[in-house]
N, C-alpha and C. Protein backbone atom coordinates (compact mmCIF):
# COMPACT_ATOMS: atom_id res chain seq x y z
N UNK A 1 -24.77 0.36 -7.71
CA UNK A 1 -24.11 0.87 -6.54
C UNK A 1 -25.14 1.05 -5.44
N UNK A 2 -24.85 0.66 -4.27
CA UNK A 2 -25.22 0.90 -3.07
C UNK A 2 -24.71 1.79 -1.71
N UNK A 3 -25.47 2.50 -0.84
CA UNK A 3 -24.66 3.03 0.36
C UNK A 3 -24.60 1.68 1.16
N UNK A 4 -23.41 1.47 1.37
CA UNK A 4 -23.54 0.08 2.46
C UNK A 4 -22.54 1.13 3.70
N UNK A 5 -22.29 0.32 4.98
CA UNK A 5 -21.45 0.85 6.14
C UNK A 5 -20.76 -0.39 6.66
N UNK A 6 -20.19 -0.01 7.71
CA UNK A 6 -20.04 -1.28 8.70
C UNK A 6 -18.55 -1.62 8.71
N UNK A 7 -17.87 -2.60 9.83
CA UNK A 7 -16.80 -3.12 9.68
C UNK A 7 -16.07 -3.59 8.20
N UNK A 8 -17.35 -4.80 8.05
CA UNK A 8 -17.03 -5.35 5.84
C UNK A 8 -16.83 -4.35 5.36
N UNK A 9 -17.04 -2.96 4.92
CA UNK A 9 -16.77 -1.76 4.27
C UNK A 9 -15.40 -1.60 4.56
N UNK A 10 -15.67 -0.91 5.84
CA UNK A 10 -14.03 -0.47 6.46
C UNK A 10 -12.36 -1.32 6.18
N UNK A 11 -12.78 -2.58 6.20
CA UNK A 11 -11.72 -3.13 6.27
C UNK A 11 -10.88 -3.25 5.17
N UNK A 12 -11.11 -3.36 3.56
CA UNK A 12 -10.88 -3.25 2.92
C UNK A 12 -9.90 -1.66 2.37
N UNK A 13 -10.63 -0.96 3.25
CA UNK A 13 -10.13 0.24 2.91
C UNK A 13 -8.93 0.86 4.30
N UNK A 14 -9.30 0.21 5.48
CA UNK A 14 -7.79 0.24 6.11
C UNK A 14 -7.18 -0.74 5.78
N UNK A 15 -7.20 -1.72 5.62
CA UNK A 15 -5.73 -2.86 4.78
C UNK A 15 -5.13 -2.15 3.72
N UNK A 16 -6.20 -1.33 2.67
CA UNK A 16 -5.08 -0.46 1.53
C UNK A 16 -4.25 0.04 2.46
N UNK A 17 -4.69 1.42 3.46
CA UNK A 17 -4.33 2.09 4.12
C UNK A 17 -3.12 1.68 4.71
N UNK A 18 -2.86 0.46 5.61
CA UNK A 18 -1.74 -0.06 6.22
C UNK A 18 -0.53 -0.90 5.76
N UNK A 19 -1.09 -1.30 3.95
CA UNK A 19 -0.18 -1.67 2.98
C UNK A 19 0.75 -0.24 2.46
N UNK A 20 -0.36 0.91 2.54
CA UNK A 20 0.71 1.63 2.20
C UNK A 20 1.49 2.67 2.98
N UNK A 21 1.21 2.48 4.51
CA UNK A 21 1.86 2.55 5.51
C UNK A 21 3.16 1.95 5.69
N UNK A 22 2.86 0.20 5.14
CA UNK A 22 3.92 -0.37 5.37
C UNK A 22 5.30 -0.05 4.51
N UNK A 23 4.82 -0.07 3.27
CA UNK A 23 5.40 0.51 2.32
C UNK A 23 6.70 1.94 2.32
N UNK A 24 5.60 2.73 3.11
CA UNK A 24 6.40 4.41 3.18
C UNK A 24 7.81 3.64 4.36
N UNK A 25 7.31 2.45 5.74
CA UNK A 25 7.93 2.61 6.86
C UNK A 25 9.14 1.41 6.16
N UNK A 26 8.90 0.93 5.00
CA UNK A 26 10.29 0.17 4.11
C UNK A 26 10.76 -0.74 5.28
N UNK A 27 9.67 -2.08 5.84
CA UNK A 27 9.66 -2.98 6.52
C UNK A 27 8.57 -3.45 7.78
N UNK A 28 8.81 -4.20 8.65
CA UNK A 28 8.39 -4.80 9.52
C UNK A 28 8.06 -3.26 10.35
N UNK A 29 6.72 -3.36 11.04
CA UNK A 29 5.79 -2.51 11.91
C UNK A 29 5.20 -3.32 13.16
N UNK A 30 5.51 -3.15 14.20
CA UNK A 30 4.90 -3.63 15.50
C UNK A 30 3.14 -3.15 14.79
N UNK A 31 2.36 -4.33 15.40
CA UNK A 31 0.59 -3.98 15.16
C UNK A 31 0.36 -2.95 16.11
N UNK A 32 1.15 -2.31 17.39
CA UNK A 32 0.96 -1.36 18.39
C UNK A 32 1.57 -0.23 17.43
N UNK A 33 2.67 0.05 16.12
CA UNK A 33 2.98 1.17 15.74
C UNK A 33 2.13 1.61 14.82
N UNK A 34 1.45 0.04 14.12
CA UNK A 34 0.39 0.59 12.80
C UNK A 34 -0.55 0.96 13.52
N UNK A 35 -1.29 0.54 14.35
CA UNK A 35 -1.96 1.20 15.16
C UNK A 35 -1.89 2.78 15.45
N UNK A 36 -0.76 3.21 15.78
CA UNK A 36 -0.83 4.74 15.88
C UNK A 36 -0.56 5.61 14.78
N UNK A 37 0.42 4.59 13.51
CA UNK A 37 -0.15 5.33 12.32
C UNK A 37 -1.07 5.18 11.94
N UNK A 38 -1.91 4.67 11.88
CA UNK A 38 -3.41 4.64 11.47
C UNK A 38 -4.27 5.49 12.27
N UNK A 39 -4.21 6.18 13.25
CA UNK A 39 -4.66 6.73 14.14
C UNK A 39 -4.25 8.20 13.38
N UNK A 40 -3.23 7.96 13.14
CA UNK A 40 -2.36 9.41 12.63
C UNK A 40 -2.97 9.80 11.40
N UNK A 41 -3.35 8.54 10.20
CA UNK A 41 -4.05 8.87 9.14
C UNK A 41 -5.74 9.06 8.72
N UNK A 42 -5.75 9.36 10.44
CA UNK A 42 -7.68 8.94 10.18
C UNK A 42 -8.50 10.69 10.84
N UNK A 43 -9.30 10.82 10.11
CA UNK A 43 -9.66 12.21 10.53
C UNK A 43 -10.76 12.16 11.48
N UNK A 44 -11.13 12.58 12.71
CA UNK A 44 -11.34 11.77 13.66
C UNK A 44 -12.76 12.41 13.36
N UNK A 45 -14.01 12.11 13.17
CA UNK A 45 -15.18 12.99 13.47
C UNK A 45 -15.97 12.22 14.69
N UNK A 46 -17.40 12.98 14.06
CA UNK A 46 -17.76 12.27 16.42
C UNK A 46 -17.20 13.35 17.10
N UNK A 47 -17.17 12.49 18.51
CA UNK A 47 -16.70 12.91 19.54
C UNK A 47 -15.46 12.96 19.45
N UNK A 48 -14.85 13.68 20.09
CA UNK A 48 -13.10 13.17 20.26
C UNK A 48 -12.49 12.35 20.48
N UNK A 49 -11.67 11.51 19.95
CA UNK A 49 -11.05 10.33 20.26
C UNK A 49 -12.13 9.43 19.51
N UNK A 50 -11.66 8.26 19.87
CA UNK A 50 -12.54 6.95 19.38
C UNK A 50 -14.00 7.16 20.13
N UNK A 51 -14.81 7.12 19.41
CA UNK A 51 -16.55 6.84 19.77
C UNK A 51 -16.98 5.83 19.40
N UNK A 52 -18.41 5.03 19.61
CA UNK A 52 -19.32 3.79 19.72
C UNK A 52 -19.54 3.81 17.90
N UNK A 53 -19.79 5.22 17.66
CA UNK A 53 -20.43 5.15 16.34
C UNK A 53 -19.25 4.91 15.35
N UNK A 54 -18.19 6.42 14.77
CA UNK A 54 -17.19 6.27 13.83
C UNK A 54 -15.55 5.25 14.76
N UNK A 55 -15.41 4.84 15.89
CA UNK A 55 -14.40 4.41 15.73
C UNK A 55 -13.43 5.43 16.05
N UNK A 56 -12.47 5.20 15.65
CA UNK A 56 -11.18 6.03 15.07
C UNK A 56 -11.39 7.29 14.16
N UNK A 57 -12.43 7.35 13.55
CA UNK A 57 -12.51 8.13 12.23
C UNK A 57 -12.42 7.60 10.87
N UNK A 58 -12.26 8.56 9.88
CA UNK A 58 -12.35 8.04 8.45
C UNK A 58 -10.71 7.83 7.87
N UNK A 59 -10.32 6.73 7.49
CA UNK A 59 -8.81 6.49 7.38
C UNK A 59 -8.82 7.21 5.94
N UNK A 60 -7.54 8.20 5.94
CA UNK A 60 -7.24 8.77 4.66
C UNK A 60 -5.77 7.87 4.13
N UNK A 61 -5.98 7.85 2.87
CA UNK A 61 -4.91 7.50 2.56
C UNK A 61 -3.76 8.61 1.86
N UNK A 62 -4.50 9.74 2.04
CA UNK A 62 -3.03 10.59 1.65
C UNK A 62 -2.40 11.22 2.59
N UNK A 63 -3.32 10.99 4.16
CA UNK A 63 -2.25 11.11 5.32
C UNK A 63 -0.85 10.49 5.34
N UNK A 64 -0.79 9.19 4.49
CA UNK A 64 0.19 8.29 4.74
C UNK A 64 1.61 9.52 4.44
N UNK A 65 1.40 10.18 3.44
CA UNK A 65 2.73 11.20 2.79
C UNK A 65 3.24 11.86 3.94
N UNK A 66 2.33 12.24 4.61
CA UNK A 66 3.35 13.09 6.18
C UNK A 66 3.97 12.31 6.81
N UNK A 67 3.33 10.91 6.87
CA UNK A 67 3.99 9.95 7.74
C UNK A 67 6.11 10.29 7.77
């Protein structure tokens, strides 16, 4: 095992994230609505809002349940 970072990291782990987004929303999602659920499931650290460094934040996947 390694600490790795970066986009290659991330992505893997928001695609779970938006499979099981899609899942809870039981069909078709505009990329502008996953977008704000994903926004909805990510805990924002940084600065407020999206920053240079984290992005969006860290996507949780047990945010998806409030959805």
């Amino acid at each position: 095992y390694a600490f790795v970072e970066g986009t290659s990291m991330a992505t893997p782990h928001v695609a779970g994230v938006a499979a099981l987004i899609r899942g809870k929303k039981k069909g078709r999602i505009s990329p502008d609505q996953m977008l704000e659920y994903l926004k909805r499931c990510s805990l924002d650290l940084g600065d407020k809002g999206k920053d240079p460094i984290y992005g969006y934040g860290l996507v949780s996947a047990s945010k998806v349940i409030d959805l």
